[in-house]
N, C-alpha and C. Protein backbone atom coordinates (compact mmCIF):
# COMPACT_ATOMS: atom_id res chain seq x y z
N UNK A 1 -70.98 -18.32 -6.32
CA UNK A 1 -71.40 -19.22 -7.37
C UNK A 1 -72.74 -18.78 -7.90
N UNK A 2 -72.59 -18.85 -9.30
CA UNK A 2 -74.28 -18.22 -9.57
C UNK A 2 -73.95 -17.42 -10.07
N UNK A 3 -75.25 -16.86 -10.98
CA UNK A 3 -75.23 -15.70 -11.51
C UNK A 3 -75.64 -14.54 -10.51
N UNK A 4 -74.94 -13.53 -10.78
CA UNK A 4 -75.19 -11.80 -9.79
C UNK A 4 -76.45 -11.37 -10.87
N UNK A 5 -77.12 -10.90 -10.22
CA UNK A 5 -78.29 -9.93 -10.93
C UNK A 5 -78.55 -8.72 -9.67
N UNK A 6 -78.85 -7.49 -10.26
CA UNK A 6 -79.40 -6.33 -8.94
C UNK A 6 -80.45 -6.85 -8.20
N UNK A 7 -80.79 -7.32 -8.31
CA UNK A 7 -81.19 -8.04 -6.34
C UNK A 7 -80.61 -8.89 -5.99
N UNK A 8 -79.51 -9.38 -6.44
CA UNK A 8 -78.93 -10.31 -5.15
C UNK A 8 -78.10 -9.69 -4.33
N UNK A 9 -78.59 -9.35 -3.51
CA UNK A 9 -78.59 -8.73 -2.44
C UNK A 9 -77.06 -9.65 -1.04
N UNK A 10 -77.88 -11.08 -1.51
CA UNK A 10 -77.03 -12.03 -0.09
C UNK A 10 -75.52 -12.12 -0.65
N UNK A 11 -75.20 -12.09 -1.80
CA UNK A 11 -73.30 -11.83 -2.33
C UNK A 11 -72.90 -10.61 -1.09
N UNK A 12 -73.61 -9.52 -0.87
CA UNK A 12 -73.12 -8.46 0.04
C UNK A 12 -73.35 -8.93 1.46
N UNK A 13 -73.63 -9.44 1.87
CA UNK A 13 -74.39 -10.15 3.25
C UNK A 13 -73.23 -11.40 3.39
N UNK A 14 -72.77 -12.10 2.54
CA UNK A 14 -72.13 -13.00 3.03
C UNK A 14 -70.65 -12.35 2.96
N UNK A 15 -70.49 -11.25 2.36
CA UNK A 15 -69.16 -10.64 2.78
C UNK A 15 -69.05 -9.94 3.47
N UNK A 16 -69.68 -9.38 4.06
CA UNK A 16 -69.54 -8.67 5.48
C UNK A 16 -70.10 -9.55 6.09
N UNK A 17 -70.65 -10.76 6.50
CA UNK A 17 -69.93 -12.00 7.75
C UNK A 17 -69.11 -12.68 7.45
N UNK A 18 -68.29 -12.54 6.23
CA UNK A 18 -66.84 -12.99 5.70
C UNK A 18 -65.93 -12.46 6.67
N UNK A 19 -66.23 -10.77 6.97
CA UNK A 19 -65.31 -10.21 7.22
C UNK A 19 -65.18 -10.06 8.99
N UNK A 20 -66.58 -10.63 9.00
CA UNK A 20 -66.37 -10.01 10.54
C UNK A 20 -66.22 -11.27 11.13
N UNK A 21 -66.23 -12.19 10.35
CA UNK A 21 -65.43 -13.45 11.08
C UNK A 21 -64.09 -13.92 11.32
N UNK A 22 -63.58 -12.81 10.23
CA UNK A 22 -61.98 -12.71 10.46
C UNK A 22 -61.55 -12.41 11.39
N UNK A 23 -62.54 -10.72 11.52
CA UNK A 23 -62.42 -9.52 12.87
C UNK A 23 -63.32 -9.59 13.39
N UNK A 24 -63.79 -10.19 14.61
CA UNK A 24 -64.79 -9.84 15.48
C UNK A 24 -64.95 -8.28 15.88
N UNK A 25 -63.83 -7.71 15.98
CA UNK A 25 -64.04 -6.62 16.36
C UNK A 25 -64.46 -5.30 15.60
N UNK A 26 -65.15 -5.97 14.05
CA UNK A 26 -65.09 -5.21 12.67
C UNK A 26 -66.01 -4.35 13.05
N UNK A 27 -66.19 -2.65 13.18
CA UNK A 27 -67.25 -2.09 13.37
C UNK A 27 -68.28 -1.83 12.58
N UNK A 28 -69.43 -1.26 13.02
CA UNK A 28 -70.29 -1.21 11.70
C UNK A 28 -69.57 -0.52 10.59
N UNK A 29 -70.36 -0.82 9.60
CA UNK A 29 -69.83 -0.69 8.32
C UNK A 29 -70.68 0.51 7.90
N UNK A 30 -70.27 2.09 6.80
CA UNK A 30 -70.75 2.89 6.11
C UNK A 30 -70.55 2.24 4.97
N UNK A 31 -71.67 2.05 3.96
CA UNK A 31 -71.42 1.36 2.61
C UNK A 31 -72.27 2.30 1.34
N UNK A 32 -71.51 2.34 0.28
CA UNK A 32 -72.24 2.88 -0.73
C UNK A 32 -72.06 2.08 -1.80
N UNK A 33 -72.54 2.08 -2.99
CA UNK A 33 -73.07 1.38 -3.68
C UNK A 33 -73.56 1.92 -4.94
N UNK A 34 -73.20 1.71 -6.20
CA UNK A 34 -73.07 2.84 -7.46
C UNK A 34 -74.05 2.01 -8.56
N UNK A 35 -74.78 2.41 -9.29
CA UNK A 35 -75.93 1.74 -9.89
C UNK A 35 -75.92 0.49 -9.70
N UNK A 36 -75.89 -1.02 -9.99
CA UNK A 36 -76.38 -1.85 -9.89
C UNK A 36 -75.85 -2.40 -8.62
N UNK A 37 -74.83 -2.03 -8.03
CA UNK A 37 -74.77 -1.92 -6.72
C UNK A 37 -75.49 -1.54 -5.92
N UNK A 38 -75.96 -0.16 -6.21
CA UNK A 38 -76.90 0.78 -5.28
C UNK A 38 -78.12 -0.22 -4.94
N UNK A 39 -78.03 -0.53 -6.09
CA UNK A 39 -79.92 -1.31 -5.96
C UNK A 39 -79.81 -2.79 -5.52
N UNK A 40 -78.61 -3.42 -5.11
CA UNK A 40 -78.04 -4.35 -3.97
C UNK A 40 -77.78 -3.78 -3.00
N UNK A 41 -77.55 -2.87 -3.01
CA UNK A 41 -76.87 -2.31 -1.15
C UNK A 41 -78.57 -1.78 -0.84
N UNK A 42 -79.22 -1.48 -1.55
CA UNK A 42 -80.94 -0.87 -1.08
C UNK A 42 -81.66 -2.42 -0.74
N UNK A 43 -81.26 -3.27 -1.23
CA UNK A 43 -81.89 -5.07 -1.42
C UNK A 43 -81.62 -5.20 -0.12
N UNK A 44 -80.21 -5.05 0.28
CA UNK A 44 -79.12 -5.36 1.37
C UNK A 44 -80.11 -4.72 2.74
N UNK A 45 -79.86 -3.63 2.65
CA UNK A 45 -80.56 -2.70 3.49
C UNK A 45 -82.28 -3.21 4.13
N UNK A 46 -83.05 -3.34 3.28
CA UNK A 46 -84.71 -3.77 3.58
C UNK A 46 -84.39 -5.01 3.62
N UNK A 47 -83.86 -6.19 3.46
CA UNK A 47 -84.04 -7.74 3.70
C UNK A 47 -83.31 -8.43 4.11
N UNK A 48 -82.25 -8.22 4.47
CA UNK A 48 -81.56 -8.82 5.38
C UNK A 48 -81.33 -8.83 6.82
N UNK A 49 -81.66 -9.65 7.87
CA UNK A 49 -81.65 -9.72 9.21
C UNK A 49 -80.74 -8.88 10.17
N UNK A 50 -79.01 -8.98 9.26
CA UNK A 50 -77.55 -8.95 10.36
C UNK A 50 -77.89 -7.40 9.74
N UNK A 51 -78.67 -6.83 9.38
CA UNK A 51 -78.23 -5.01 8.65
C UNK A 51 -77.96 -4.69 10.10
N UNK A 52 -78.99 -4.40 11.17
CA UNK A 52 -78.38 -3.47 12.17
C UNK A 52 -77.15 -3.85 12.97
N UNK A 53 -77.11 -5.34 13.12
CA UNK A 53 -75.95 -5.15 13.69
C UNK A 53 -74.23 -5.24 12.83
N UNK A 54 -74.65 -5.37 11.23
CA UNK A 54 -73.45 -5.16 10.58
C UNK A 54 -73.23 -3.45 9.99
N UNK A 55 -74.39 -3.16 9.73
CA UNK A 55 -74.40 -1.81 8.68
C UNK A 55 -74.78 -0.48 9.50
N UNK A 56 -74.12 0.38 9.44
CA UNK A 56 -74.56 1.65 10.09
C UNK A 56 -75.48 2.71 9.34
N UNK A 57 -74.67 2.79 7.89
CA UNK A 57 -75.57 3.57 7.09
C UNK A 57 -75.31 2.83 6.12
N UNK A 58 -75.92 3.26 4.90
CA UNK A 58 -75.46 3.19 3.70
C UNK A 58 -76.73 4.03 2.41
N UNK A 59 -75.06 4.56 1.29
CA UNK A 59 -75.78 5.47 -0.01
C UNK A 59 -75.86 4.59 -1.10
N UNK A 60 -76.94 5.11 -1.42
CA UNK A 60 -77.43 4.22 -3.44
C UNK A 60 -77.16 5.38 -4.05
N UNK A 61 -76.41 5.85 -5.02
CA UNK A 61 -76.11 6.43 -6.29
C UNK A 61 -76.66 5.87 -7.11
N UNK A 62 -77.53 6.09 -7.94
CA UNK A 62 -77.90 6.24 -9.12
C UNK A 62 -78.62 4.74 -9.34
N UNK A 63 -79.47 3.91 -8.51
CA UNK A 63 -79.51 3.06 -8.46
C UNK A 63 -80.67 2.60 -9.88
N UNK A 64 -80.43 1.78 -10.23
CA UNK A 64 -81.49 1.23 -11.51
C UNK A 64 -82.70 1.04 -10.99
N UNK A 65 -83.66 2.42 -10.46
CA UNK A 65 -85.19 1.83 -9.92
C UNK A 65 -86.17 2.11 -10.97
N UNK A 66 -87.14 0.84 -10.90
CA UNK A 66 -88.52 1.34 -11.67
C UNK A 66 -89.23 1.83 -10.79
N UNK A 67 -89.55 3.22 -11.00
CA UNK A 67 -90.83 3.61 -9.46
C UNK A 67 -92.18 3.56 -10.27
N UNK A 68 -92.71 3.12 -11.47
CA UNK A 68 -94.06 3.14 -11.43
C UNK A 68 -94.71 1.88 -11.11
């Protein structure tokens, strides 16, 4: 519910404990993530608590960053 914007980050966070509540036995997850994704799965990655024990790795392609 809500609007998605590239940092909302918790839409990805509540689906992978969507999923691993189905499967307890869900292993970590490799995730990538393609521009405005990327820069949610990078959100995902630095601020969320469950990353180590849900996420193993994960790639940003082409993610929408401002670096100055």
């Amino acid at each position: 519910r809500g609007h998605t914007h590239a940092g909302r980050w918790t839409d990805l966070a509540e689906v992978i404990e969507g999923l691993a509540t189905r499967d307890p036995s869900l292993p970590k997850l490799a995730m990538v993530g393609f521009s405005m994704g990327g820069n949610q799965l990078l959100k995902l990655l630095g601020c969320w608590n469950g990353t180590a024990e849900r996420v193993e790795r994960g790639i940003a392609v082409a993610p929408p960053l401002k670096l100055a």
